[in-house]
N, C-alpha and C. Protein backbone atom coordinates (compact mmCIF):
# COMPACT_ATOMS: atom_id res chain seq x y z
N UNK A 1 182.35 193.63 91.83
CA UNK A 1 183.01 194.54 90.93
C UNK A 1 183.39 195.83 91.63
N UNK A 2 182.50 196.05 92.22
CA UNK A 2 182.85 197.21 93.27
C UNK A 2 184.22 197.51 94.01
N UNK A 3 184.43 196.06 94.61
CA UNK A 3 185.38 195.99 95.30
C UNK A 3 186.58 196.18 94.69
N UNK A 4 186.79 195.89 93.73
CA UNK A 4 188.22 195.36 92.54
C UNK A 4 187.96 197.46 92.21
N UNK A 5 187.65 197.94 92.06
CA UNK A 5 187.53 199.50 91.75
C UNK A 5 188.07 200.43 92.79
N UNK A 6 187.55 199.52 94.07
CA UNK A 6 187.93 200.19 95.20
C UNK A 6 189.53 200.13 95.65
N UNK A 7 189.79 198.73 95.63
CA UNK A 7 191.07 198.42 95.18
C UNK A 7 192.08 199.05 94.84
N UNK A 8 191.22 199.14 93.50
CA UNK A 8 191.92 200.20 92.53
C UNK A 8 192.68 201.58 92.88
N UNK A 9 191.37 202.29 93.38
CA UNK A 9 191.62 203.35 94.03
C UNK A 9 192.34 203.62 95.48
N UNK A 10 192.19 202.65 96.06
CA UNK A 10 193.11 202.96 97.31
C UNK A 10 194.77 202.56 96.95
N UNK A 11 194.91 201.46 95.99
CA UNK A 11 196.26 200.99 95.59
C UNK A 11 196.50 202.46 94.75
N UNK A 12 196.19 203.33 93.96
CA UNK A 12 196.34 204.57 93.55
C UNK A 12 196.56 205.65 94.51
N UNK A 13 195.56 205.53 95.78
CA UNK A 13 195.97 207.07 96.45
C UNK A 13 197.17 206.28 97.49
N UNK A 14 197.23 205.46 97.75
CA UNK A 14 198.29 204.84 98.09
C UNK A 14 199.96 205.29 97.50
N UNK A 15 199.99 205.25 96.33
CA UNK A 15 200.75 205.59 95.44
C UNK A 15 201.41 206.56 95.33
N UNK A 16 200.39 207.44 94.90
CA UNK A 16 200.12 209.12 95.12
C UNK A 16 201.47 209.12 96.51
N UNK A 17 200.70 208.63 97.62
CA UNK A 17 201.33 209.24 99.39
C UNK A 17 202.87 209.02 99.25
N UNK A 18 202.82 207.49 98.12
CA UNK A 18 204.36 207.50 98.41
C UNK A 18 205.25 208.14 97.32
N UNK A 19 204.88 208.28 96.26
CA UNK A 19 205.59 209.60 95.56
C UNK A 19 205.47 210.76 96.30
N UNK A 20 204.32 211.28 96.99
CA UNK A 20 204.75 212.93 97.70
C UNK A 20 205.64 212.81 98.83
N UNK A 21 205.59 211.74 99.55
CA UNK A 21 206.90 211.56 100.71
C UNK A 21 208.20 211.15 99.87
N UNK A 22 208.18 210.50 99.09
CA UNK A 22 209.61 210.64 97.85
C UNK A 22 210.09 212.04 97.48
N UNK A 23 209.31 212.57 97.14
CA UNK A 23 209.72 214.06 96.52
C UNK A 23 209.95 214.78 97.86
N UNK A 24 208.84 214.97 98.53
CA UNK A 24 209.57 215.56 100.37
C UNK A 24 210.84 215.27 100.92
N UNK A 25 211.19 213.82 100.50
CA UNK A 25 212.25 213.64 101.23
C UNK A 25 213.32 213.77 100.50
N UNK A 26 213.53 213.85 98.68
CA UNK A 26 214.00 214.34 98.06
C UNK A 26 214.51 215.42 98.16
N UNK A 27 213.36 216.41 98.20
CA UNK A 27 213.76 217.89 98.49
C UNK A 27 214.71 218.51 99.54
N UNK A 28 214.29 217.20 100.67
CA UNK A 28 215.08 217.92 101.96
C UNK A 28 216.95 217.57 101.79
N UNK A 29 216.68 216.02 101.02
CA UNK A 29 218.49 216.04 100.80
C UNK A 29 218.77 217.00 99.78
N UNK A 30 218.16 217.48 98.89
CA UNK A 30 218.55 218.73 98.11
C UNK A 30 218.98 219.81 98.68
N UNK A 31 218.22 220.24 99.26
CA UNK A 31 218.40 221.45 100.52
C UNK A 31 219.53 221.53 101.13
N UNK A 32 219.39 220.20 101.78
CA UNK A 32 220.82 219.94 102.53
C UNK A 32 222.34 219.86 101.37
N UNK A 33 222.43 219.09 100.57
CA UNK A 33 223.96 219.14 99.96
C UNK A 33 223.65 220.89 99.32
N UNK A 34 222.89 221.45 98.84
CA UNK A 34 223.28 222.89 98.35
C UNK A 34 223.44 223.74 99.50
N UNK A 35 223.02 223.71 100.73
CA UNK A 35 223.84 224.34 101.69
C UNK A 35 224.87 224.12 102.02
N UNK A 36 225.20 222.46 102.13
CA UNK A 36 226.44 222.28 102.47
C UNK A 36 227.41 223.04 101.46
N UNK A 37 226.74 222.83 99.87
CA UNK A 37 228.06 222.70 98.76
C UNK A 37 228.07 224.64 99.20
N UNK A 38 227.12 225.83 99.27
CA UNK A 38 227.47 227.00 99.88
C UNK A 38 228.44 227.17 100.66
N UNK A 39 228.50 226.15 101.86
CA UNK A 39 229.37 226.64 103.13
C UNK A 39 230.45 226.43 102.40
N UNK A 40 230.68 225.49 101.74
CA UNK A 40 232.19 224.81 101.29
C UNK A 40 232.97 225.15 100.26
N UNK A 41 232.45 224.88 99.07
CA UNK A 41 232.57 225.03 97.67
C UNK A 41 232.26 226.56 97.15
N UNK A 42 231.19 227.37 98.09
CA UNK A 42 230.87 228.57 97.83
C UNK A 42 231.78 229.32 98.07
N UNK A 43 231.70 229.35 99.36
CA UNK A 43 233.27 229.98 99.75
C UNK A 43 234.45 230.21 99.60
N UNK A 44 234.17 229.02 99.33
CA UNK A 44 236.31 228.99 98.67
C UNK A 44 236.14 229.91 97.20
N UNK A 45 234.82 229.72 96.41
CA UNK A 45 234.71 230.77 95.23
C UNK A 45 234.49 231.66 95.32
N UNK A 46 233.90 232.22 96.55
CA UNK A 46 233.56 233.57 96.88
C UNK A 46 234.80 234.42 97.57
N UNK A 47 235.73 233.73 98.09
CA UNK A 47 237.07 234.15 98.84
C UNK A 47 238.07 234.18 97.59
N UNK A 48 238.15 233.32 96.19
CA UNK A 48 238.99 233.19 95.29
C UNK A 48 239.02 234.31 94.59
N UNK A 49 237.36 234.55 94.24
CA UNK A 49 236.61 235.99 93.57
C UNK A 49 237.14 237.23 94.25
N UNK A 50 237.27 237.47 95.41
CA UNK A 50 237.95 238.59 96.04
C UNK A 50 239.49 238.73 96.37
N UNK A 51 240.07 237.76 95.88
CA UNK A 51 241.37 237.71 96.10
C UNK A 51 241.61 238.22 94.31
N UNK A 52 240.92 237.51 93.26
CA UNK A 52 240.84 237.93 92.25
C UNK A 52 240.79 239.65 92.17
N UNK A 53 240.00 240.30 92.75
CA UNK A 53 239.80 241.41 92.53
C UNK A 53 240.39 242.15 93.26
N UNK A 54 240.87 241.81 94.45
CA UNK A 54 242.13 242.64 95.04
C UNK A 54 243.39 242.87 93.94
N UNK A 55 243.53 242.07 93.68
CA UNK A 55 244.54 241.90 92.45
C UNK A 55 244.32 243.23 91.49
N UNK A 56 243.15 243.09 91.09
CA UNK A 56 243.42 244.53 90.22
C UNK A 56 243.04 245.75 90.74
N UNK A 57 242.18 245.57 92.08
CA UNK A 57 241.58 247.18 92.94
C UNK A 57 242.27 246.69 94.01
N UNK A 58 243.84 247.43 93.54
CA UNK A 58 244.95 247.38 95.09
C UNK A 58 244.66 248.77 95.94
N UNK A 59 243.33 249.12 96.08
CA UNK A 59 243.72 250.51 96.78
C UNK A 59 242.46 250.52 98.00
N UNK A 60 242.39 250.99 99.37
CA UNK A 60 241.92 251.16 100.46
C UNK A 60 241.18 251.80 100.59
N UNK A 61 239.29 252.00 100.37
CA UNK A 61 238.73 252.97 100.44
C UNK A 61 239.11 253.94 101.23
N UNK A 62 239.32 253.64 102.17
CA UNK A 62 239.14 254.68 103.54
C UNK A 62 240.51 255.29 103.71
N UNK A 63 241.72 254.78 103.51
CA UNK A 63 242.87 255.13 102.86
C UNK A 63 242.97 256.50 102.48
N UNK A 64 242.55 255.96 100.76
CA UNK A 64 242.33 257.29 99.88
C UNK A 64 241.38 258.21 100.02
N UNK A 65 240.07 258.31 101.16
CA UNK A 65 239.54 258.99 101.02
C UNK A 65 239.56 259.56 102.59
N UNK A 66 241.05 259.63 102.92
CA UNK A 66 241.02 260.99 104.48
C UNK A 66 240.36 262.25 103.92
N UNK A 67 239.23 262.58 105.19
CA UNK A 67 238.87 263.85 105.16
C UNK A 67 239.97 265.14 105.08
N UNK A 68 240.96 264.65 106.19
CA UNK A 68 242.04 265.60 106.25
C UNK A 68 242.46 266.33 104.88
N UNK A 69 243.23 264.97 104.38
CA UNK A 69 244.04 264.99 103.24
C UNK A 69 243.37 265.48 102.34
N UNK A 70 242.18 265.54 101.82
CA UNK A 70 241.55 265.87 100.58
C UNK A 70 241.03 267.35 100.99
N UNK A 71 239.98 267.68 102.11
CA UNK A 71 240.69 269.12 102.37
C UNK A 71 241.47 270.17 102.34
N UNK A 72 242.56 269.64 102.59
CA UNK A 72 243.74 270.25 102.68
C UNK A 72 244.24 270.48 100.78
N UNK A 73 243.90 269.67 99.70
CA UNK A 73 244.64 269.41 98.54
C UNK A 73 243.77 270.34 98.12
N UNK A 74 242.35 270.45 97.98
CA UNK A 74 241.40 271.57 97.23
C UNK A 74 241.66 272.73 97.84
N UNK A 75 241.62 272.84 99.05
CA UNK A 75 242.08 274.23 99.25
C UNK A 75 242.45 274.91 98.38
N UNK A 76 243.55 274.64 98.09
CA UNK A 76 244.77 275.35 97.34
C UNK A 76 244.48 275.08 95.87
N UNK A 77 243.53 274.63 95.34
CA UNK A 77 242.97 274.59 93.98
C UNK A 77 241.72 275.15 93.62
N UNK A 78 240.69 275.15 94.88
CA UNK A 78 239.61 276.14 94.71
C UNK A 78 239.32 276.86 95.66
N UNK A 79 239.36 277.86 95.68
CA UNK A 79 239.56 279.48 96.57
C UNK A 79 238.61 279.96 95.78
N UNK A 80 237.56 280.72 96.81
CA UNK A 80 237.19 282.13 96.86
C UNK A 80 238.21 283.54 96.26
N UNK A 81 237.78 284.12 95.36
CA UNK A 81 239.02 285.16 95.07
C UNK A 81 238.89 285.96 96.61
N UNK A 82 240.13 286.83 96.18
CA UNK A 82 240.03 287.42 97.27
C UNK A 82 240.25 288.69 96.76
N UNK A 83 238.89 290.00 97.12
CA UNK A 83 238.65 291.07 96.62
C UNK A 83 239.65 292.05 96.72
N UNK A 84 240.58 291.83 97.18
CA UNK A 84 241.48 293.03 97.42
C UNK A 84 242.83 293.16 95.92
N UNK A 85 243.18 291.60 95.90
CA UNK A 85 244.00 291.35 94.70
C UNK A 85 243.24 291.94 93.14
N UNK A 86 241.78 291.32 93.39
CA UNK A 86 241.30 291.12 92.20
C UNK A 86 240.68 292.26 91.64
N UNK A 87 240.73 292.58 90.29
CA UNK A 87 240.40 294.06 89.88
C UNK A 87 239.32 293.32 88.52
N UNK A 88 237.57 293.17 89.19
CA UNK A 88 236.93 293.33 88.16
C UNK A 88 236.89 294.31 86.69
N UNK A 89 237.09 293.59 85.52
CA UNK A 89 236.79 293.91 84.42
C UNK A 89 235.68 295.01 84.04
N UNK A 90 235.70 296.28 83.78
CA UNK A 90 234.31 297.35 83.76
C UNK A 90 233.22 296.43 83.01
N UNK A 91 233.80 295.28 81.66
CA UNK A 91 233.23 294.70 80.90
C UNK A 91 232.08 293.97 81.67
N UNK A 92 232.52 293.42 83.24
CA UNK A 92 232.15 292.13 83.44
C UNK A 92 231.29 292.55 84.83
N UNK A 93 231.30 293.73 85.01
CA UNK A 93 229.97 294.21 85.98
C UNK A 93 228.29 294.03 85.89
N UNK A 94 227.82 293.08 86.42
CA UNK A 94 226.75 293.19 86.49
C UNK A 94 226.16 291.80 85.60
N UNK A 95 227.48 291.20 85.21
CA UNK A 95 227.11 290.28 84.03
C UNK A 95 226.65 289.22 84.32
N UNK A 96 226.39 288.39 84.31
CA UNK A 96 225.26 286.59 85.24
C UNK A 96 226.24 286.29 84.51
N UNK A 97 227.38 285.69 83.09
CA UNK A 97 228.58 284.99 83.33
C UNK A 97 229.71 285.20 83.98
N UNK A 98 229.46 286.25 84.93
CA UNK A 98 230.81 286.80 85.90
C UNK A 98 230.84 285.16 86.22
N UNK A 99 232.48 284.88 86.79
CA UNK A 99 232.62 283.85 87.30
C UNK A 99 233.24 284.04 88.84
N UNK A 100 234.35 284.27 88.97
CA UNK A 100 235.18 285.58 89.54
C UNK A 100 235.86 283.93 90.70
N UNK A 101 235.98 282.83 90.65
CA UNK A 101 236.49 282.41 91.82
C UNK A 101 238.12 281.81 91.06
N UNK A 102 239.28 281.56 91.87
CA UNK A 102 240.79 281.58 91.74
C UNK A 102 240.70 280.38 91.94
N UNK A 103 241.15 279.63 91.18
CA UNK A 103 241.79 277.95 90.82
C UNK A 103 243.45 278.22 90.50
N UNK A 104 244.38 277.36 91.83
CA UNK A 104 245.80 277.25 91.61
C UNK A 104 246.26 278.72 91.19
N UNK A 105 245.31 279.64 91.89
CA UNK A 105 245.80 280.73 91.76
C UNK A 105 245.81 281.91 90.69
N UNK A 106 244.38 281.30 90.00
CA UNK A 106 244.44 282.03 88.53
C UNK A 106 242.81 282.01 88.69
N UNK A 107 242.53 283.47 88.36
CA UNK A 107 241.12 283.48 88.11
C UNK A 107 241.18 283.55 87.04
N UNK A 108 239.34 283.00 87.03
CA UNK A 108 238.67 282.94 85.90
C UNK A 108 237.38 283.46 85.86
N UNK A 109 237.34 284.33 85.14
CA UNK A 109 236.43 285.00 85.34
C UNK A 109 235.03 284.21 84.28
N UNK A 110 235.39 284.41 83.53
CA UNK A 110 233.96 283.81 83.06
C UNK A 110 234.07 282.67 81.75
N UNK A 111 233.55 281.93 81.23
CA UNK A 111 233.40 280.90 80.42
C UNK A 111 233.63 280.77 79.28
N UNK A 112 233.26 281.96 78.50
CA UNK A 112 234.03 282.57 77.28
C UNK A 112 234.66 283.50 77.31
N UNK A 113 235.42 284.43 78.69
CA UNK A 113 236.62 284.98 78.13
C UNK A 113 237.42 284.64 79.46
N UNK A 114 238.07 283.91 79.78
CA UNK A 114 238.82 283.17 81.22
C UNK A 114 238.99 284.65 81.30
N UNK A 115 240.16 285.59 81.18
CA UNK A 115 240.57 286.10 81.48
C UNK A 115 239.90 287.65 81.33
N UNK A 116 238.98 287.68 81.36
CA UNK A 116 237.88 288.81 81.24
C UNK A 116 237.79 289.41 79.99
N UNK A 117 237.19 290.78 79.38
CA UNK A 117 236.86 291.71 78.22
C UNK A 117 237.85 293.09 78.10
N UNK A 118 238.28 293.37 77.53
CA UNK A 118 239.45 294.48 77.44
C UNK A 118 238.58 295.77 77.35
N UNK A 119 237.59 295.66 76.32
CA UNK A 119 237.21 296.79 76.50
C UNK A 119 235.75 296.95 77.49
N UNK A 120 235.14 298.09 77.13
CA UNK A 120 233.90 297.75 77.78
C UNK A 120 232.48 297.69 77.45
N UNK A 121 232.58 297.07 76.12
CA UNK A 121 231.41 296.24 75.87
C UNK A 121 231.47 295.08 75.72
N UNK A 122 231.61 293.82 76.32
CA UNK A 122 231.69 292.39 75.95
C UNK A 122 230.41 292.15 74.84
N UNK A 123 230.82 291.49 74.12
CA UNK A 123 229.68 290.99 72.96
C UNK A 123 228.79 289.54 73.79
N UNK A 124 228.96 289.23 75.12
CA UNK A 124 228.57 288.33 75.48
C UNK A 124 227.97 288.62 77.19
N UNK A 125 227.93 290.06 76.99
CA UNK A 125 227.62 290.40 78.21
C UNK A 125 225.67 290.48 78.41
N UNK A 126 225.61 289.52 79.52
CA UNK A 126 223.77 289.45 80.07
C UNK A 126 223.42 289.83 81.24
N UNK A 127 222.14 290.21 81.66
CA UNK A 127 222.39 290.82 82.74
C UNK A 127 221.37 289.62 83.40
């Protein structure tokens, strides 16, 4: 009786060895066609996807973003005033909303009155 048990059990781990070399060798053709289907099939979707999106982002990072060129365009939109033109407001002496810098050539002095206080008490003046 022994024997017929033993049997048993070796025709079982027997079994066992050849389902885990089934699934091993399973796995490895898995491995293999999803790399292949990457090199092949991926690509061509991953090259389609960027041809896709060229299509609607037609523009050249590096293009649009010359140091030169963009330099050169703010300049002339944000300036330092320059103290000699500019005749602080008596209102706006000493005030923490002074603003005082020239955009396209137009200062602005401060946030609630662009163009400074006429007389000389601003109702919004802080020190």
């Amino acid at each position: 009786m022994e024997d017929w048990s033993k049997s048993i059990f070796e025709t079982l781990d027997s079994f066992a060895d050849m389902v885990d070399e089934f699934f091993v060798e399973f796995t490895e053709v898995v491995e293999e066609l999803a790399d292949e289907w990457q090199n092949t099939v991926g690509a061509d979707i991953e090259k389609c996807l960027q041809d896709i999106v060229r299509e609607f982002v037609d523009f050249d990072y590096f293009e649009f973003f010359e140091p030169e060129e963009s330099i050169g365009e703010t300049e002339q939109f944000f300036t330092h005033p320059d103290e000699s033109i500019l005749q602080l407001p008596s209102a706006c002496v000493g005030c923490r909303h002074y603003h005082g810098h020239s955009y396209g050539g137009n200062l602005l002095v401060c946030g609630m009155h662009p163009y400074g206080w006429d007389t000389d008490n601003c109702p919004d003046w802080e020190s």
